[in-house]
Protein backbone atom coordinates (compact mmCIF):
# COMPACT_ATOMS: atom_id res chain seq x y z
CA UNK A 1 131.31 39.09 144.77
CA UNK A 2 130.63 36.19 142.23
CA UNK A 3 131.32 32.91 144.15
CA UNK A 4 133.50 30.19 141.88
CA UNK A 5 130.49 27.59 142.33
CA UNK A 6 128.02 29.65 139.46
CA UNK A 7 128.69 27.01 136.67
CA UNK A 8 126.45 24.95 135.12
CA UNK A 9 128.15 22.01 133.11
CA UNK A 10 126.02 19.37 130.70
CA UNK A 11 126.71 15.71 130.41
CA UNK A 12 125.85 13.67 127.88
CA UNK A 13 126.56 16.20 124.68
CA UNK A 14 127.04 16.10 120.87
CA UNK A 15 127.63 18.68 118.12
CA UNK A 16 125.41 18.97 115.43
CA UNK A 17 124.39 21.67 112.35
CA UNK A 18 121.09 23.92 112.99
CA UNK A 19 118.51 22.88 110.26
CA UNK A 20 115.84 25.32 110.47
CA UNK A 21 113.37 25.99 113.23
CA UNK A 22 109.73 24.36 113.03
CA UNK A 23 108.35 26.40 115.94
CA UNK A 24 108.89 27.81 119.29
CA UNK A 25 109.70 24.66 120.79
CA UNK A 26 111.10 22.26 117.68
CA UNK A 27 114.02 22.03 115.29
CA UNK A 28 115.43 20.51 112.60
CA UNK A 29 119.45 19.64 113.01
CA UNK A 30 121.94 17.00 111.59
CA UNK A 31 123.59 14.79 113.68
CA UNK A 32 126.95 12.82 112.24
CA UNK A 33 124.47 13.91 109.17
CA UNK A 34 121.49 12.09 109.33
CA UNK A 35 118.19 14.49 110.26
CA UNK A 36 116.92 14.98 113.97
CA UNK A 37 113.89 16.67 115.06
CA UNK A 38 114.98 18.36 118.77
CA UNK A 39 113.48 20.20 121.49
CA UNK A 40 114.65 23.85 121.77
CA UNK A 41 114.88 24.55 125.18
CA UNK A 42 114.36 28.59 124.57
CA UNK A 43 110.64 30.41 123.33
CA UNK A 44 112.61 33.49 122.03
CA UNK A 45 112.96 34.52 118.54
CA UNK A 46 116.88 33.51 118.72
CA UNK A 47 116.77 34.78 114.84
CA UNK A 48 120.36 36.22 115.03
CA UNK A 49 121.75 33.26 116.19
CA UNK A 50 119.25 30.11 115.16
CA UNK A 51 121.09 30.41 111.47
CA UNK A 52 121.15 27.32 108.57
CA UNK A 53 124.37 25.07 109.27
CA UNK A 54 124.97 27.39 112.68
CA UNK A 55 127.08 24.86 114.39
CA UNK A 56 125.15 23.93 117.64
CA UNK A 57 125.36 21.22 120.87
CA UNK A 58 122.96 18.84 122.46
CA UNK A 59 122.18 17.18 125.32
CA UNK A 60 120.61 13.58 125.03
CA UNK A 61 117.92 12.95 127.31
CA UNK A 62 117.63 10.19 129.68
CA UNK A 63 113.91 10.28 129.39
CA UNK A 64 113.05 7.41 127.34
CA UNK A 65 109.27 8.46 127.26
CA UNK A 66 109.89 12.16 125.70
CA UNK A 67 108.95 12.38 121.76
CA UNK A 68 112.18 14.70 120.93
CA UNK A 69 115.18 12.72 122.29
CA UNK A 70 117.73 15.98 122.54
CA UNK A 71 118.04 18.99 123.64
CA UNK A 72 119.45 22.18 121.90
CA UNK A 73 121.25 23.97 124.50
CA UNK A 74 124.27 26.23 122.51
CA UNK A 75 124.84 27.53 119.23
CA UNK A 76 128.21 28.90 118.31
CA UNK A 77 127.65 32.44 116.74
CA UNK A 78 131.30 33.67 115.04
CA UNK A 79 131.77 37.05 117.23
CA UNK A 80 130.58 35.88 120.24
CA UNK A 81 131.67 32.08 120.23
CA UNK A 82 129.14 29.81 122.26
CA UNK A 83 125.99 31.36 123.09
CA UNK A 84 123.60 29.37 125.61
CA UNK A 85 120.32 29.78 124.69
CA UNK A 86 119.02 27.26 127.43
CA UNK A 87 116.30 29.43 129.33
CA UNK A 88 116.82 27.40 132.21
CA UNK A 89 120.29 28.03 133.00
CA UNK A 90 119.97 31.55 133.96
CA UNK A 91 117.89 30.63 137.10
CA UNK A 92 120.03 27.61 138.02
CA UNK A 93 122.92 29.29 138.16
CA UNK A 94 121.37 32.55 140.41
CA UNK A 95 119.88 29.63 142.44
CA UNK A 96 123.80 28.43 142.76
CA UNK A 97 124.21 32.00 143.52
CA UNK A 98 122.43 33.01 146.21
CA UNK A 99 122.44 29.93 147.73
CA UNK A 100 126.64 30.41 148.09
CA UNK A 101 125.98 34.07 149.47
CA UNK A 102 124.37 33.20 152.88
CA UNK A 103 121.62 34.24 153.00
CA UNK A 104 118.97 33.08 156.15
CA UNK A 105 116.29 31.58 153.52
CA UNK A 106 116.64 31.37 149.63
CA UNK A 107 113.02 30.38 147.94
CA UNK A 108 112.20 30.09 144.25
CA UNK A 109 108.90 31.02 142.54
CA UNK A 110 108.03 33.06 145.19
CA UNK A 111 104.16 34.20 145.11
CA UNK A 112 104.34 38.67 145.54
CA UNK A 113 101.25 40.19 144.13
CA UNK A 114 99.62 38.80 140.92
CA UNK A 115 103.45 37.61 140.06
CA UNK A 116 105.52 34.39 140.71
CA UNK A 117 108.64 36.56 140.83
CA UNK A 118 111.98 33.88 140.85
CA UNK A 119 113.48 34.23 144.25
CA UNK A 120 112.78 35.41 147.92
CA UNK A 121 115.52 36.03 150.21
CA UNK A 122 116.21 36.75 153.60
CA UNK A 123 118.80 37.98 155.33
CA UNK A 124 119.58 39.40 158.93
CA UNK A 125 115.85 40.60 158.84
CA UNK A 126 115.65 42.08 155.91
CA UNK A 127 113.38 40.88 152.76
CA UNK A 128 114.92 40.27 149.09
CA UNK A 129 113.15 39.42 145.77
CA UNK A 130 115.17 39.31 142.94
CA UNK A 131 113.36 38.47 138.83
CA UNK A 132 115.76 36.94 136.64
CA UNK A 133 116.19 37.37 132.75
CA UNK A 134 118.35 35.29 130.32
CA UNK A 135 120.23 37.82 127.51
CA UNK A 136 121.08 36.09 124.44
CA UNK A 137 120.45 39.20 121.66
CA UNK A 138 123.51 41.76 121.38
CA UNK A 139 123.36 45.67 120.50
CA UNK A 140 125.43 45.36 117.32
CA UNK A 141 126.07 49.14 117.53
CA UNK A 142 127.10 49.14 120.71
CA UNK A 143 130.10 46.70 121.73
CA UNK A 144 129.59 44.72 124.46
CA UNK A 145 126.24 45.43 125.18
CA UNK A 146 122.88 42.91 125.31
CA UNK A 147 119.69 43.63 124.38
CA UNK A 148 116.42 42.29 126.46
CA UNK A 149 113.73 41.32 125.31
CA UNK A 150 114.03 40.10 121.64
CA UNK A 151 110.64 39.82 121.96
CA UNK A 152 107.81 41.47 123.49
CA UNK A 153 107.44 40.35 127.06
CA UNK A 154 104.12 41.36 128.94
CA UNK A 155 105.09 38.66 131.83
CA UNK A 156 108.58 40.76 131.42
CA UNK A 157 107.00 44.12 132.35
CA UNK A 158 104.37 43.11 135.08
CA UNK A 159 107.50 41.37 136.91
CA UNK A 160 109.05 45.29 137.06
CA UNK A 161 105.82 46.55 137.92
CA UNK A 162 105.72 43.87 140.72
CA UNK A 163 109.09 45.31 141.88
CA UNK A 164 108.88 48.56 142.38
CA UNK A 165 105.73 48.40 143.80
CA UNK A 166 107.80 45.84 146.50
CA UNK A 167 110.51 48.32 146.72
CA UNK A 168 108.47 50.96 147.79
CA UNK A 169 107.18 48.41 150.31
CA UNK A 170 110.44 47.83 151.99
CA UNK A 171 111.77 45.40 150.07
CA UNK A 172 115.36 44.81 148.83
CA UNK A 173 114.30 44.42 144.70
CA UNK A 174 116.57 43.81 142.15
CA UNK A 175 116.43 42.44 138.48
CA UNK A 176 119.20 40.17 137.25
CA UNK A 177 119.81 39.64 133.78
CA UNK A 178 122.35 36.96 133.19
CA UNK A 179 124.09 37.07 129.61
CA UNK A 180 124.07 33.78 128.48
CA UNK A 181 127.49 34.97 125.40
CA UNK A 182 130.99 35.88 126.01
CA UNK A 183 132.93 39.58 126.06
CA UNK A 184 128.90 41.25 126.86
CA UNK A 185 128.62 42.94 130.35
CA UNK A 186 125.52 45.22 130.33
CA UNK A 187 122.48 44.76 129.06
CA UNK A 188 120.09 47.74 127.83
CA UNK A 189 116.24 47.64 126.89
CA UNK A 190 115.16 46.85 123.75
CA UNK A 191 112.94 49.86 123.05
CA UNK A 192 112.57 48.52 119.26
CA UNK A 193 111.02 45.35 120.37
CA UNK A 194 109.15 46.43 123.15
CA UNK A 195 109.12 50.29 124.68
CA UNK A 196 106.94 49.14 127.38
CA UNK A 197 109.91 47.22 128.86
CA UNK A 198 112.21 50.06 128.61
CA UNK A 199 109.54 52.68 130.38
CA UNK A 200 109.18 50.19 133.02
CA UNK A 201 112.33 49.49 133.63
CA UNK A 202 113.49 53.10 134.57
CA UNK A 203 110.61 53.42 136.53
CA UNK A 204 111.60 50.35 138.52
CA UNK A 205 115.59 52.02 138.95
CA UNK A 206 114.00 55.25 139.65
CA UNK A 207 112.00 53.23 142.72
CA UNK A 208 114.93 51.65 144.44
CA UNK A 209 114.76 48.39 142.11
CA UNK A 210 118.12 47.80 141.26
CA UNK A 211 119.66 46.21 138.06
CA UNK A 212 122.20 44.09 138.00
CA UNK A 213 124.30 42.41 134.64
CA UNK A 214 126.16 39.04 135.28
CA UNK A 215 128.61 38.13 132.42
CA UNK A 216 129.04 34.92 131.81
CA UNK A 217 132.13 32.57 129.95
CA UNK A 218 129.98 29.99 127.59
CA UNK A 219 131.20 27.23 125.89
CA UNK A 220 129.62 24.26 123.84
CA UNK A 221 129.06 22.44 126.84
CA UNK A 222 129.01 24.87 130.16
CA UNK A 223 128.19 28.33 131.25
CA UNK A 224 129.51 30.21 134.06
CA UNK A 225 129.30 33.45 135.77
CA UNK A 226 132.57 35.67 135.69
CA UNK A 227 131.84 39.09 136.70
CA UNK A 228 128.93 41.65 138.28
CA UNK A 229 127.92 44.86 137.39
CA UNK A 230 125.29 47.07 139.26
CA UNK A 231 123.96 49.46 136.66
CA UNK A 232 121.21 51.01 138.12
CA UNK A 233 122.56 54.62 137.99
CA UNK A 234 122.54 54.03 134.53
CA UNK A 235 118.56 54.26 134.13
CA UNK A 236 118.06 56.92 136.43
CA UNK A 237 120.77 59.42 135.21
CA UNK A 238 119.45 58.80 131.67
CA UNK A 239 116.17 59.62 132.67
CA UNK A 240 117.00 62.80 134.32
CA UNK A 241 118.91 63.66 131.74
CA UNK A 242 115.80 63.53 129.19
CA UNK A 243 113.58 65.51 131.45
CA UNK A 244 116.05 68.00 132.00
């Protein structure tokens, strides 16, 4: 059940055209025309969607003291509309999540192993811990369908090994990717960018870890969550499918 509180929406917004990037944290855009240099508030590769004259929005700071004075937060992408490509958002709005679910204790950056995995839970005596993971890439060949990562991830694939190591502990384990575009409801492992992910992923389904896809409605200026899919079967029939 998705709880109509899941919405994140950002004050203090203009529109502007994407530039080109400088580096993992720094852009180039025009606003009203005139040259700004920006803080991109996402490390991934964003190469399908970070485009010359991509139509994007930003969020002015109130900081006074930072060196970039906005933030790039969306950029519209023709199929898919508004993407949100802040890598904050998908945490804020699980926060928003579980914290609307009642559960007994909801903790972030919880401390399991060698990890800081992003929540703990508890509920009626039993223990949650749930990683989260922001989609913005989509499987072009396969409609409605995300892609994670769109970049190699080592942090990405000790946080599943974490997991399932915590599921066979007891633990209620689940990974939650959040897709931060519109009309995309699963999300699949990007074996080209990183097959390490994908191995460790099934592992983690096969182990009681389950994975869950939240779709999301994004425009220029908000994201929300609309729907929930648990896909876990999904990993674990494919698997014994191949070793069949």
């Amino acid at each position: 059940m998705v709880k109509q509180n899941t919405t994140i929406i950002y004050e203090n917004t203009v529109a502007g055209t994407f530039v080109s990037r400088m580096n993992r944290f720094t852009a180039e855009v025009l606003i009203d025309g005139a040259p700004q240099i920006v803080h991109v508030k996402n490390t991934g590769r964003l190469q399908e969607l970070l485009m010359p004259e991509a139509k994007v929005t930003l969020q002015k700071t109130l900081n006074m003291n930072r060196k970039t004075a906005y933030d790039l937060i969306s950029v519209y992408k023709p199929k898919l509309k508004w993407v949100n490509i802040d890598s904050l958002a998908p945490n804020a709005l699980m926060k928003q999540q579980f914290m609307s679910l009642n559960y007994d204790l909801v903790k972030a950056e919880y401390t399991y192993g060698d990890s800081r995995i992003d929540f703990y839970m508890e509920k009626n005596g039993e223990k949650f811990l749930t990683e989260v993971k922001g989609c913005t890439l989509t499987d072009d060949l396969h409609p409605g369908t995300g892609l994670f990562p769109d970049a190699p991830t080592e942090r990405g694939v000790k946080h599943l090994h974490e997991l399932t190591k915590a599921a066979k502990e007891g633990y209620c384990t689940a990974i939650a990717f959040v897709i931060q575009m519109n009309g995309i409801h699963r999300v699949l492992p990007n074996e080209a960018a990183q097959p390490e992910f994908k191995k460790a992923l099934v592992e983690a389904a096969k182990a009681g870890v389950q994975v869950v896809c939240y779709s999301c409605h994004v425009e220029a200026d908000s994201i929300k969550i609309t729907g929930v899919i648990e896909d876990t079967s999904r990993f674990v029939e494919a698997q014994r499918r191949k070793s069949e």
